[in-house]
PDB file of N, CA and C in Angstrom:
ATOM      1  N   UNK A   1       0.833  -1.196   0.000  1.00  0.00           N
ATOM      2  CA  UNK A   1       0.000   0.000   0.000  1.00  0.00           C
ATOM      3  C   UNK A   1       0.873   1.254   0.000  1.00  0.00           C
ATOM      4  N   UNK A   2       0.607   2.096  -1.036  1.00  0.00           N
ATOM      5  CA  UNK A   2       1.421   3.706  -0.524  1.00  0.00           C
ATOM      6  C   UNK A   2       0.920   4.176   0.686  1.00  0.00           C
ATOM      7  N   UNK A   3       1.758   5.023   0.965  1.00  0.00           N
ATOM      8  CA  UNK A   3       1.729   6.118   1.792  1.00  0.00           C
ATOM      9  C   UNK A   3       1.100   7.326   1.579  1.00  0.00           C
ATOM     10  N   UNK A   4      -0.029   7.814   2.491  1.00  0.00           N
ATOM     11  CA  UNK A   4      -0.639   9.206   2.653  1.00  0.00           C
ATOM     12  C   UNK A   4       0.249  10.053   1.717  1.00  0.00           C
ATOM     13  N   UNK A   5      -0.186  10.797   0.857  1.00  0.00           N
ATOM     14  CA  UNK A   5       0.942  12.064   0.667  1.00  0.00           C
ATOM     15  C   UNK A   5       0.903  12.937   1.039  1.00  0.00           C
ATOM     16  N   UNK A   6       0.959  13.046   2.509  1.00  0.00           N
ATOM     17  CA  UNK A   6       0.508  14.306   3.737  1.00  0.00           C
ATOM     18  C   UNK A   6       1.910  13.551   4.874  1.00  0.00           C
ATOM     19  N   UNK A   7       2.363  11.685   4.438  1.00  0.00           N
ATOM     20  CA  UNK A   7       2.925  11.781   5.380  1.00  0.00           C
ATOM     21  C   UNK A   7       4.628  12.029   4.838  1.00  0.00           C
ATOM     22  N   UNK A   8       5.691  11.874   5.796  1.00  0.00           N
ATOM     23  CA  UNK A   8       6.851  11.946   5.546  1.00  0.00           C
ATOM     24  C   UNK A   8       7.587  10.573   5.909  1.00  0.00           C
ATOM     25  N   UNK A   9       8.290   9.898   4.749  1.00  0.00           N
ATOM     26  CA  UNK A   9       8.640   8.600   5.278  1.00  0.00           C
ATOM     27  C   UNK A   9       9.645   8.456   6.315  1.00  0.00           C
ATOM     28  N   UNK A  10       9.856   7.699   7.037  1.00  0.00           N
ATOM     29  CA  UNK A  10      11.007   7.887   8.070  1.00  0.00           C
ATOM     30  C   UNK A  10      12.070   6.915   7.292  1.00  0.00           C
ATOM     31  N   UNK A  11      11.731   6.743   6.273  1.00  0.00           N
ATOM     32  CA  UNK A  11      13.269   5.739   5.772  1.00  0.00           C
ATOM     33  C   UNK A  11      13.277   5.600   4.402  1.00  0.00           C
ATOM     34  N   UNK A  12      14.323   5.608   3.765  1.00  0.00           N
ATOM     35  CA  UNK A  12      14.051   6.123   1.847  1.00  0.00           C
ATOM     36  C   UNK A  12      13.843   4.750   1.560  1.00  0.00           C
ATOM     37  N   UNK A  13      12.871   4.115   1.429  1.00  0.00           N
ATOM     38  CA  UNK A  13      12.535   2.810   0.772  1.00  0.00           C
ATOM     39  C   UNK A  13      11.071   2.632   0.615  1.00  0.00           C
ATOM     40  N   UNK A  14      10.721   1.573  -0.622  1.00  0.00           N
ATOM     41  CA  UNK A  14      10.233   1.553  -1.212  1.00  0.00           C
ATOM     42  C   UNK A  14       9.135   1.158  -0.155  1.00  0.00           C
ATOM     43  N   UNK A  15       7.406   1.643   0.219  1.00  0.00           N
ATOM     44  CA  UNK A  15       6.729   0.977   1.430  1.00  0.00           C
ATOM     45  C   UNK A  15       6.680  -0.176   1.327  1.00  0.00           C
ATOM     46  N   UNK A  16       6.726  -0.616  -0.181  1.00  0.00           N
ATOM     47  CA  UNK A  16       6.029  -2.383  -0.674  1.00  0.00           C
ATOM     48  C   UNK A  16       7.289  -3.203  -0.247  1.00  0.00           C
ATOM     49  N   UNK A  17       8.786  -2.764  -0.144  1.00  0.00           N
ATOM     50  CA  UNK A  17       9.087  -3.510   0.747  1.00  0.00           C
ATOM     51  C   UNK A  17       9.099  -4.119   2.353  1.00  0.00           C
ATOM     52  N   UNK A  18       9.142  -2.830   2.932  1.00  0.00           N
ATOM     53  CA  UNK A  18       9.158  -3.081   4.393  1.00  0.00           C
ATOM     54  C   UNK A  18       8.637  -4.302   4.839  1.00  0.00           C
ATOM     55  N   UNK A  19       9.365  -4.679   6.107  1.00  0.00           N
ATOM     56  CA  UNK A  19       8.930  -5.936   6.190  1.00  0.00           C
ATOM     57  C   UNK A  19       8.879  -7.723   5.507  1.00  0.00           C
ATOM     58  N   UNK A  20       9.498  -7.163   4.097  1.00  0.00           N
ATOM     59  CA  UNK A  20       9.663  -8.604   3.371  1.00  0.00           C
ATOM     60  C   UNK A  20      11.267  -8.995   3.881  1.00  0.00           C
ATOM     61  N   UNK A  21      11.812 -10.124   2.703  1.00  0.00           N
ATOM     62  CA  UNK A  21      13.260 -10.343   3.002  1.00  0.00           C
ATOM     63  C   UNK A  21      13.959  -9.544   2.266  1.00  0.00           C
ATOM     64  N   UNK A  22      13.713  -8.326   1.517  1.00  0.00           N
ATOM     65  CA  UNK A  22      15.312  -7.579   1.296  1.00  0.00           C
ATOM     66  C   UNK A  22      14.756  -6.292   1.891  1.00  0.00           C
ATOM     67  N   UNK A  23      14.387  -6.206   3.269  1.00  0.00           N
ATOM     68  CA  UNK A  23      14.129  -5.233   3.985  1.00  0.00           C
ATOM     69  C   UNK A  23      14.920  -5.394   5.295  1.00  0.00           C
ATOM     70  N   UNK A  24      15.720  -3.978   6.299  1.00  0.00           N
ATOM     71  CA  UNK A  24      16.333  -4.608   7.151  1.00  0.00           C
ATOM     72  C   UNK A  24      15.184  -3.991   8.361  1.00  0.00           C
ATOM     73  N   UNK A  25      15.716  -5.060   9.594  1.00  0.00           N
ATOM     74  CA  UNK A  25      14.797  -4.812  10.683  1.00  0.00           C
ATOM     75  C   UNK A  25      14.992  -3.150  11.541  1.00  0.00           C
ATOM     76  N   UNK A  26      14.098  -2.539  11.669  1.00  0.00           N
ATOM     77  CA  UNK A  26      13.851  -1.183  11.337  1.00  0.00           C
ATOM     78  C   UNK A  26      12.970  -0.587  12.123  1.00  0.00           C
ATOM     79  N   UNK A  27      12.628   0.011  13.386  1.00  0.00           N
ATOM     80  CA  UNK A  27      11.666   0.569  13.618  1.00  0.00           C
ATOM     81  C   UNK A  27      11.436   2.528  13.150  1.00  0.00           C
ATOM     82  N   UNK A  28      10.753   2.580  12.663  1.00  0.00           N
ATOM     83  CA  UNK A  28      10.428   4.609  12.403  1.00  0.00           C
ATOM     84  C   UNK A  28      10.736   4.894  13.226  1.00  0.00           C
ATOM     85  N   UNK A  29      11.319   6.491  13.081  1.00  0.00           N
ATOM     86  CA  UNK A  29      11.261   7.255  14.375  1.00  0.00           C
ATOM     87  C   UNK A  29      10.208   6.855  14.805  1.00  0.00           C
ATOM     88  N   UNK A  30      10.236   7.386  16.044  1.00  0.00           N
ATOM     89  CA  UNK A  30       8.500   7.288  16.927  1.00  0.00           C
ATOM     90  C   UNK A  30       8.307   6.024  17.732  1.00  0.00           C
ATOM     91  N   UNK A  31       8.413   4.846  16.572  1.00  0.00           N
ATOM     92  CA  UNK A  31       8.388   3.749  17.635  1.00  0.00           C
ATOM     93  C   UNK A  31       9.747   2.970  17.990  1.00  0.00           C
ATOM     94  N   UNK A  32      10.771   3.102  18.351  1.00  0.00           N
ATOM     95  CA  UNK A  32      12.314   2.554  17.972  1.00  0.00           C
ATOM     96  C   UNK A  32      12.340   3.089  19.706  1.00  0.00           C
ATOM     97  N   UNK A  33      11.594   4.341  20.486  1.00  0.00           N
ATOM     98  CA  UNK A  33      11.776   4.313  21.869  1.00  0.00           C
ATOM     99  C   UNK A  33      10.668   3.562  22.777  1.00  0.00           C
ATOM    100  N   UNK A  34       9.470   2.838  21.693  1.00  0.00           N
ATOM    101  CA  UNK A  34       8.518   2.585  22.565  1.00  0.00           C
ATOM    102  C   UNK A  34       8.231   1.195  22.471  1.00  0.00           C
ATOM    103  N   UNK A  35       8.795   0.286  21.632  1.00  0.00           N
ATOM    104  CA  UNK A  35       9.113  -0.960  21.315  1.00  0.00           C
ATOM    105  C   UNK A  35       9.549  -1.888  22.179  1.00  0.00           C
ATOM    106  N   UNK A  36       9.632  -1.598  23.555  1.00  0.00           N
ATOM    107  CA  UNK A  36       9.850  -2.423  24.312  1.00  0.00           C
ATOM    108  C   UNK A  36       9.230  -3.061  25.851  1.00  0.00           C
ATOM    109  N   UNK A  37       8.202  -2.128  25.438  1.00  0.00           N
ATOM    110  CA  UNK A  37       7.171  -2.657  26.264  1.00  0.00           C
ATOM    111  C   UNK A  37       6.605  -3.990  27.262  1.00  0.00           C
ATOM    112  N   UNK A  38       6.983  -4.580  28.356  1.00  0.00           N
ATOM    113  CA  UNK A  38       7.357  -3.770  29.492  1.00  0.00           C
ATOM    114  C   UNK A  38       8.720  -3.590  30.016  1.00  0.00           C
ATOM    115  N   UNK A  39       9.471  -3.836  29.698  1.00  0.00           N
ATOM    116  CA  UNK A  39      10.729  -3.994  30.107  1.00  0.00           C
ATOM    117  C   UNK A  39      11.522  -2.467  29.688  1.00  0.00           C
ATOM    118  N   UNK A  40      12.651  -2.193  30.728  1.00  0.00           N
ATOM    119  CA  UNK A  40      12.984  -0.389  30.865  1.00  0.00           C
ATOM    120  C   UNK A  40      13.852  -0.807  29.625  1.00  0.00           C
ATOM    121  N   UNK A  41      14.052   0.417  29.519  1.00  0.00           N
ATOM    122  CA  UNK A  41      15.320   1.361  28.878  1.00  0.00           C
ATOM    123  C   UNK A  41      14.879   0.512  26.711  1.00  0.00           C
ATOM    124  N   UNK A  42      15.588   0.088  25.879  1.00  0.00           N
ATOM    125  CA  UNK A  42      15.218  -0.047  24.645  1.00  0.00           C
ATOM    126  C   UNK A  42      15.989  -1.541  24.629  1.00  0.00           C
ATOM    127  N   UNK A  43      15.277  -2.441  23.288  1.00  0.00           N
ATOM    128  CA  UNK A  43      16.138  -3.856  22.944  1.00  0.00           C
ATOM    129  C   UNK A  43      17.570  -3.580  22.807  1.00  0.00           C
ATOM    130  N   UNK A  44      18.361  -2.923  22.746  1.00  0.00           N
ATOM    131  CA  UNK A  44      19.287  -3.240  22.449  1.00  0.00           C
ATOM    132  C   UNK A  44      20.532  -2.962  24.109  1.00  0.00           C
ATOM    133  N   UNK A  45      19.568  -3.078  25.265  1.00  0.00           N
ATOM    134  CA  UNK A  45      20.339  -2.382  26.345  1.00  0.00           C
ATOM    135  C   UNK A  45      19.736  -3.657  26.969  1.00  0.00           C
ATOM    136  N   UNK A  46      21.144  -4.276  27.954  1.00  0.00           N
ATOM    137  CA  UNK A  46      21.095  -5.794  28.647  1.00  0.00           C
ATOM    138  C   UNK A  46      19.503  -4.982  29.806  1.00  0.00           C
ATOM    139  N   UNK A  47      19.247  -3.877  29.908  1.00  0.00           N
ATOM    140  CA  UNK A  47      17.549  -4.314  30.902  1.00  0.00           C
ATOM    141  C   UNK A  47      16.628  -4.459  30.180  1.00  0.00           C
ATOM    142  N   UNK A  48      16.687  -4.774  29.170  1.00  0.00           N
ATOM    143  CA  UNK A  48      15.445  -5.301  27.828  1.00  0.00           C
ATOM    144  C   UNK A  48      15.416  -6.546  28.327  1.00  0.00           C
ATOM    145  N   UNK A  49      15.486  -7.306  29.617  1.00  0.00           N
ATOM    146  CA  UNK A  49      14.992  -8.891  29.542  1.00  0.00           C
ATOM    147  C   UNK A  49      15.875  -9.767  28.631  1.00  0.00           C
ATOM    148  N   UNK A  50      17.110  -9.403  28.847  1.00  0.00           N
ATOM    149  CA  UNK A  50      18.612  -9.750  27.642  1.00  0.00           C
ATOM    150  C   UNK A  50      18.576  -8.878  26.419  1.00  0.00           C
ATOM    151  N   UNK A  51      19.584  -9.343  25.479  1.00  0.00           N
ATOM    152  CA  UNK A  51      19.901  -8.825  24.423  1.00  0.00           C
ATOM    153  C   UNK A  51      19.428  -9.615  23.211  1.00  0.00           C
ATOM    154  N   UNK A  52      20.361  -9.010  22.216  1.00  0.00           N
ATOM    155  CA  UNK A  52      19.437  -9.698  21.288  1.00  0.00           C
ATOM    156  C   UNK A  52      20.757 -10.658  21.042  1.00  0.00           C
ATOM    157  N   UNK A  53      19.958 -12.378  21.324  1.00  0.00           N
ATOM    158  CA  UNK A  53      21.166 -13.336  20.644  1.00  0.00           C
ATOM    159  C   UNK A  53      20.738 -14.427  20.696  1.00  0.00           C
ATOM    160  N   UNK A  54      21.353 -15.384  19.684  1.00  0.00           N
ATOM    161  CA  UNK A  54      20.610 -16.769  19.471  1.00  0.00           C
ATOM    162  C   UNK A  54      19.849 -17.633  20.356  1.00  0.00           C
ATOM    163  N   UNK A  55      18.765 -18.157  20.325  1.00  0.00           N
ATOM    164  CA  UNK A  55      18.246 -19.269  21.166  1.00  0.00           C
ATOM    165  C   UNK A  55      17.938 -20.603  20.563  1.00  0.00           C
ATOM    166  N   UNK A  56      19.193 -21.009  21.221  1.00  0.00           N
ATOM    167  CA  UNK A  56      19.027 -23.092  20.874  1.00  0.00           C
ATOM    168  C   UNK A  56      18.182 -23.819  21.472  1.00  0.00           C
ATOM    169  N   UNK A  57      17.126 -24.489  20.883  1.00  0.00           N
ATOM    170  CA  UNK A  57      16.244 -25.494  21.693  1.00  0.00           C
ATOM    171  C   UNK A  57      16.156 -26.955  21.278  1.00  0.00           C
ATOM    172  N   UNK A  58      16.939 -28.005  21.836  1.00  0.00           N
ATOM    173  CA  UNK A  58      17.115 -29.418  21.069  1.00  0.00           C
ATOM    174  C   UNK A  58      15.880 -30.063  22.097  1.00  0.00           C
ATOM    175  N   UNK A  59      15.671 -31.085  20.968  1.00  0.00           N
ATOM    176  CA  UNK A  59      14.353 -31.606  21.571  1.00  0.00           C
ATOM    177  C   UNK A  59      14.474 -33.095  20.906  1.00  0.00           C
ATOM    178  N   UNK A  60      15.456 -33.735  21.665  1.00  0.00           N
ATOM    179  CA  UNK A  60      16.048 -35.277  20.858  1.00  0.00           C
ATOM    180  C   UNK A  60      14.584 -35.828  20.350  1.00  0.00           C
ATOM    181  N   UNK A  61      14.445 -35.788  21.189  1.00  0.00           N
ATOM    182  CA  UNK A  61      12.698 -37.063  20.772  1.00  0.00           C
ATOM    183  C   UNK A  61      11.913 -36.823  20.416  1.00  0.00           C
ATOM    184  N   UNK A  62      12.248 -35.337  20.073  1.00  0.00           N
ATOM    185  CA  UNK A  62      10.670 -34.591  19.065  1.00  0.00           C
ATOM    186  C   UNK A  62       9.394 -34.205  19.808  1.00  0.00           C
ATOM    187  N   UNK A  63       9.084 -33.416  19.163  1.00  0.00           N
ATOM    188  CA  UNK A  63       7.629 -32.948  19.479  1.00  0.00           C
ATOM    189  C   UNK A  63       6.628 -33.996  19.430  1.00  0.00           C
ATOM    190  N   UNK A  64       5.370 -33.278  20.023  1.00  0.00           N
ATOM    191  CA  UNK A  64       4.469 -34.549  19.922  1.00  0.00           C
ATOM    192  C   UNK A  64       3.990 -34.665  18.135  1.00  0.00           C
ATOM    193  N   UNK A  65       3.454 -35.472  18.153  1.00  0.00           N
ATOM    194  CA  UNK A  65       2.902 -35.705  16.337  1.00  0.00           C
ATOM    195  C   UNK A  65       2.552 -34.611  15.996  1.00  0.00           C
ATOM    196  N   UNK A  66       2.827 -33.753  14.767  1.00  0.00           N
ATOM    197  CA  UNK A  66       2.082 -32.917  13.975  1.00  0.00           C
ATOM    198  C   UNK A  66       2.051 -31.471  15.100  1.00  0.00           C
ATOM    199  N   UNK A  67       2.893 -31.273  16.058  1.00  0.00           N
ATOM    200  CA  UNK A  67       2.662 -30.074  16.593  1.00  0.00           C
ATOM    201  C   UNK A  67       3.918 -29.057  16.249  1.00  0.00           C
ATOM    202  N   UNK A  68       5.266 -29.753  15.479  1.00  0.00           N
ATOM    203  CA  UNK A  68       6.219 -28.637  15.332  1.00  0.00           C
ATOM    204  C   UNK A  68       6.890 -29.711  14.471  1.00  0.00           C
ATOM    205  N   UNK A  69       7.166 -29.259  13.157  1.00  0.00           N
ATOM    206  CA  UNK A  69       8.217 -30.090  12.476  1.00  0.00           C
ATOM    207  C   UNK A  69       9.572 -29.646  12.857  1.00  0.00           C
ATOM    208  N   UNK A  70      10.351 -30.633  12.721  1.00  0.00           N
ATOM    209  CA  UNK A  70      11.887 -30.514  12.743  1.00  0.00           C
ATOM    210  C   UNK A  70      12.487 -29.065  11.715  1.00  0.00           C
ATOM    211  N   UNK A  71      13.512 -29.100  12.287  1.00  0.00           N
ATOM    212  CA  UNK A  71      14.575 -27.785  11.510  1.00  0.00           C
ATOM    213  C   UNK A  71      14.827 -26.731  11.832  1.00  0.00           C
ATOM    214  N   UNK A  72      15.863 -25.808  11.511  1.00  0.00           N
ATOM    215  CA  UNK A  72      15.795 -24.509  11.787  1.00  0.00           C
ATOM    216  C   UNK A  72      15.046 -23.580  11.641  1.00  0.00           C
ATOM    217  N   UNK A  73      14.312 -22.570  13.065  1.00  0.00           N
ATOM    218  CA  UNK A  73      13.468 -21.182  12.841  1.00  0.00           C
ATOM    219  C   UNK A  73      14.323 -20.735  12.507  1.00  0.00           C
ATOM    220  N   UNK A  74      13.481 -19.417  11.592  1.00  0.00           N
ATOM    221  CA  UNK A  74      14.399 -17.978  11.864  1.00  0.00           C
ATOM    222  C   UNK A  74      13.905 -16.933  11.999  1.00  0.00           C
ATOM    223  N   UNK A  75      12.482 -17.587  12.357  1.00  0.00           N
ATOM    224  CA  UNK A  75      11.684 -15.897  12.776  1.00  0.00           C
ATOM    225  C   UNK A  75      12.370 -15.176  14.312  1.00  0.00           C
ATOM    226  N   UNK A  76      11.805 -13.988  14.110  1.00  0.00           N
ATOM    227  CA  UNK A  76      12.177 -12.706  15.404  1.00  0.00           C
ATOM    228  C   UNK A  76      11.642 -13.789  16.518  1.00  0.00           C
ATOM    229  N   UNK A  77      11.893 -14.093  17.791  1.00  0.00           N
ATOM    230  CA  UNK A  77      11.110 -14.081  19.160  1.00  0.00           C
ATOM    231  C   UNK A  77      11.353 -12.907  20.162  1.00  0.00           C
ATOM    232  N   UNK A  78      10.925 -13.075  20.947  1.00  0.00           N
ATOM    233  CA  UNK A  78      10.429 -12.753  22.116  1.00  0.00           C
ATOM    234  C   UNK A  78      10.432 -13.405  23.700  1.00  0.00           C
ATOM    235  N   UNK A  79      11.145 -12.689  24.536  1.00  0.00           N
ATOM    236  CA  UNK A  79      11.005 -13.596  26.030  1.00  0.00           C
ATOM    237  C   UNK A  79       9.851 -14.184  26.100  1.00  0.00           C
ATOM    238  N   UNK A  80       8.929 -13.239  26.003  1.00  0.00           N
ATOM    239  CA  UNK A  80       7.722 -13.900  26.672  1.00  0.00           C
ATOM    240  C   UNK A  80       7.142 -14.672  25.641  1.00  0.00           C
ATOM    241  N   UNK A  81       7.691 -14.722  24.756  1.00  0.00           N
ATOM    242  CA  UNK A  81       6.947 -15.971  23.846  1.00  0.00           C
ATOM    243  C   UNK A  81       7.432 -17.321  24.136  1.00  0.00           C
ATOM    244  N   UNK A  82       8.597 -17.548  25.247  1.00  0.00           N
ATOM    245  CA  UNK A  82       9.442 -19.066  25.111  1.00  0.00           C
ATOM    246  C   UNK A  82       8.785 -19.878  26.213  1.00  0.00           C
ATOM    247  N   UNK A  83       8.149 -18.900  27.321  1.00  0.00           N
ATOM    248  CA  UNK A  83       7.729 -20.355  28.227  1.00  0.00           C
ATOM    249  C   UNK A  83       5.893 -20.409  27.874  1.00  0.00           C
ATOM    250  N   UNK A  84       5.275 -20.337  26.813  1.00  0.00           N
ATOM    251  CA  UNK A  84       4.158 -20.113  26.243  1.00  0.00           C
ATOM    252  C   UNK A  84       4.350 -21.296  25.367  1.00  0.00           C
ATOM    253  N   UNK A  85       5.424 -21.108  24.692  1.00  0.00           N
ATOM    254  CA  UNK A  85       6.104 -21.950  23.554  1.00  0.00           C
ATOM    255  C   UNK A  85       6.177 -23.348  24.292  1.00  0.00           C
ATOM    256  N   UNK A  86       7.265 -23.260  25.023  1.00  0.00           N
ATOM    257  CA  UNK A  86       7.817 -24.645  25.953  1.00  0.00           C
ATOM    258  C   UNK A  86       6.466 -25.157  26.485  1.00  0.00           C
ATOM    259  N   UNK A  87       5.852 -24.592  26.923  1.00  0.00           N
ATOM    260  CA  UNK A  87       4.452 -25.103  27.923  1.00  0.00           C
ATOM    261  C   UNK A  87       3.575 -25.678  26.693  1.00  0.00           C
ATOM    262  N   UNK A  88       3.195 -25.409  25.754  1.00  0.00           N
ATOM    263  CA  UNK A  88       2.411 -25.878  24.746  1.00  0.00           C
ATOM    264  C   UNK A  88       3.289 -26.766  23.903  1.00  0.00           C
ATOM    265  N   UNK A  89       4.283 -27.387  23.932  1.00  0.00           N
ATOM    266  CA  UNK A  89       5.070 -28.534  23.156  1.00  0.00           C
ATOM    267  C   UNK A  89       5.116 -29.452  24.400  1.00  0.00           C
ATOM    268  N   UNK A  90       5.312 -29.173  25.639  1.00  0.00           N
ATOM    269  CA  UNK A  90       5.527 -30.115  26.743  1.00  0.00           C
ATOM    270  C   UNK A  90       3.541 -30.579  26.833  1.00  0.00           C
ATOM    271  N   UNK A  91       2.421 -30.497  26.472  1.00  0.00           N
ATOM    272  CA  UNK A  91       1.504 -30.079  26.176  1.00  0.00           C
ATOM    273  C   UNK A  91       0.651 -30.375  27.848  1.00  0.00           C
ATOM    274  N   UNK A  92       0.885 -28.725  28.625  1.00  0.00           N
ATOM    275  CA  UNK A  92       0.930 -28.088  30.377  1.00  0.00           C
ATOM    276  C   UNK A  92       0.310 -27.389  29.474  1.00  0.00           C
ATOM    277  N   UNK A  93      -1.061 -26.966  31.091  1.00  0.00           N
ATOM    278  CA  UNK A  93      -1.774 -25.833  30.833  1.00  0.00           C
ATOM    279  C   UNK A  93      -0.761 -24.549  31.163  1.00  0.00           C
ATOM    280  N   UNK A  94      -1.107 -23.371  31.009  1.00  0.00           N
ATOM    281  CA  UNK A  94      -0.363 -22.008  31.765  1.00  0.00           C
ATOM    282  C   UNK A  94      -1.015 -22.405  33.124  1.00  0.00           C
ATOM    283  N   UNK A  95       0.021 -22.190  33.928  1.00  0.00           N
ATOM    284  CA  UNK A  95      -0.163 -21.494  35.505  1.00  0.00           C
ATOM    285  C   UNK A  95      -1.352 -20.817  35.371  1.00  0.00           C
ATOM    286  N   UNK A  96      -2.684 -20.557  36.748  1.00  0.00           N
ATOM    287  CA  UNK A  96      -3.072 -19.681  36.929  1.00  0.00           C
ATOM    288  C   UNK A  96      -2.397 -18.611  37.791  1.00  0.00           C
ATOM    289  N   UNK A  97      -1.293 -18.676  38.428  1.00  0.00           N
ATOM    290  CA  UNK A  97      -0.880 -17.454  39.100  1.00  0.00           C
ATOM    291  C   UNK A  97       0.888 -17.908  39.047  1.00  0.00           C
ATOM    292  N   UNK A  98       1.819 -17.042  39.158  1.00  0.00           N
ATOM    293  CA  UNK A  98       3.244 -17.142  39.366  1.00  0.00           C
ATOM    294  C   UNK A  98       3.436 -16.699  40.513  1.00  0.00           C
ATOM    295  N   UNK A  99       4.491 -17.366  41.012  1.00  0.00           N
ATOM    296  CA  UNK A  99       5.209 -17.133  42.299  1.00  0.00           C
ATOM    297  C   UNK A  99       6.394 -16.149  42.371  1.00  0.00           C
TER     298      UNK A  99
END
């Protein structure tokens, strides 16, 4: 989709890329300080809930049938997406409350 022509782009590229694979990861001004929601200070500072760096998960014996094929991800995660993740392959309800 174009862009309003009222707005101003925050980055010289084409809109129809953003977001595909020859686009790099990028937030606009505006949201690049608010992107890190809840955790202080921005992703790229160790109080973001770590930094940004690989996560290995071996799982010799596999998932249960038909719930995760084998191989390498390479999508973006998220902290709070891994014990959501882990809890639904180990197949555990969520906690109702944390300690």
């Amino acid at each position: 989709p174009a862009l309003p022509g009222d707005w101003t782009p925050d980055v010289d590229r084409d809109p129809e890329l953003i977001g595909g694979p020859r686009s790099l990861v990028h937030y606009p001004r505006g949201w690049g300080m608010a992107s890190n929601t809840p955790f202080r200070l921005y992703k790229g500072h160790t109080y973001a809930g770590g930094v940004r760096v690989p996560f290995v998960l071996s799982w010799p014996r596999g998932a249960r049938e038909g719930l995760l094929a084998p191989g390498v991800r390479t999508q973006y995660q998220y902290v709070t997406d891994i014990a959501p993740t882990l809890l639904s392959l180990a197949g555990l309800d969520r906690p109702a409350e944390r300690r």
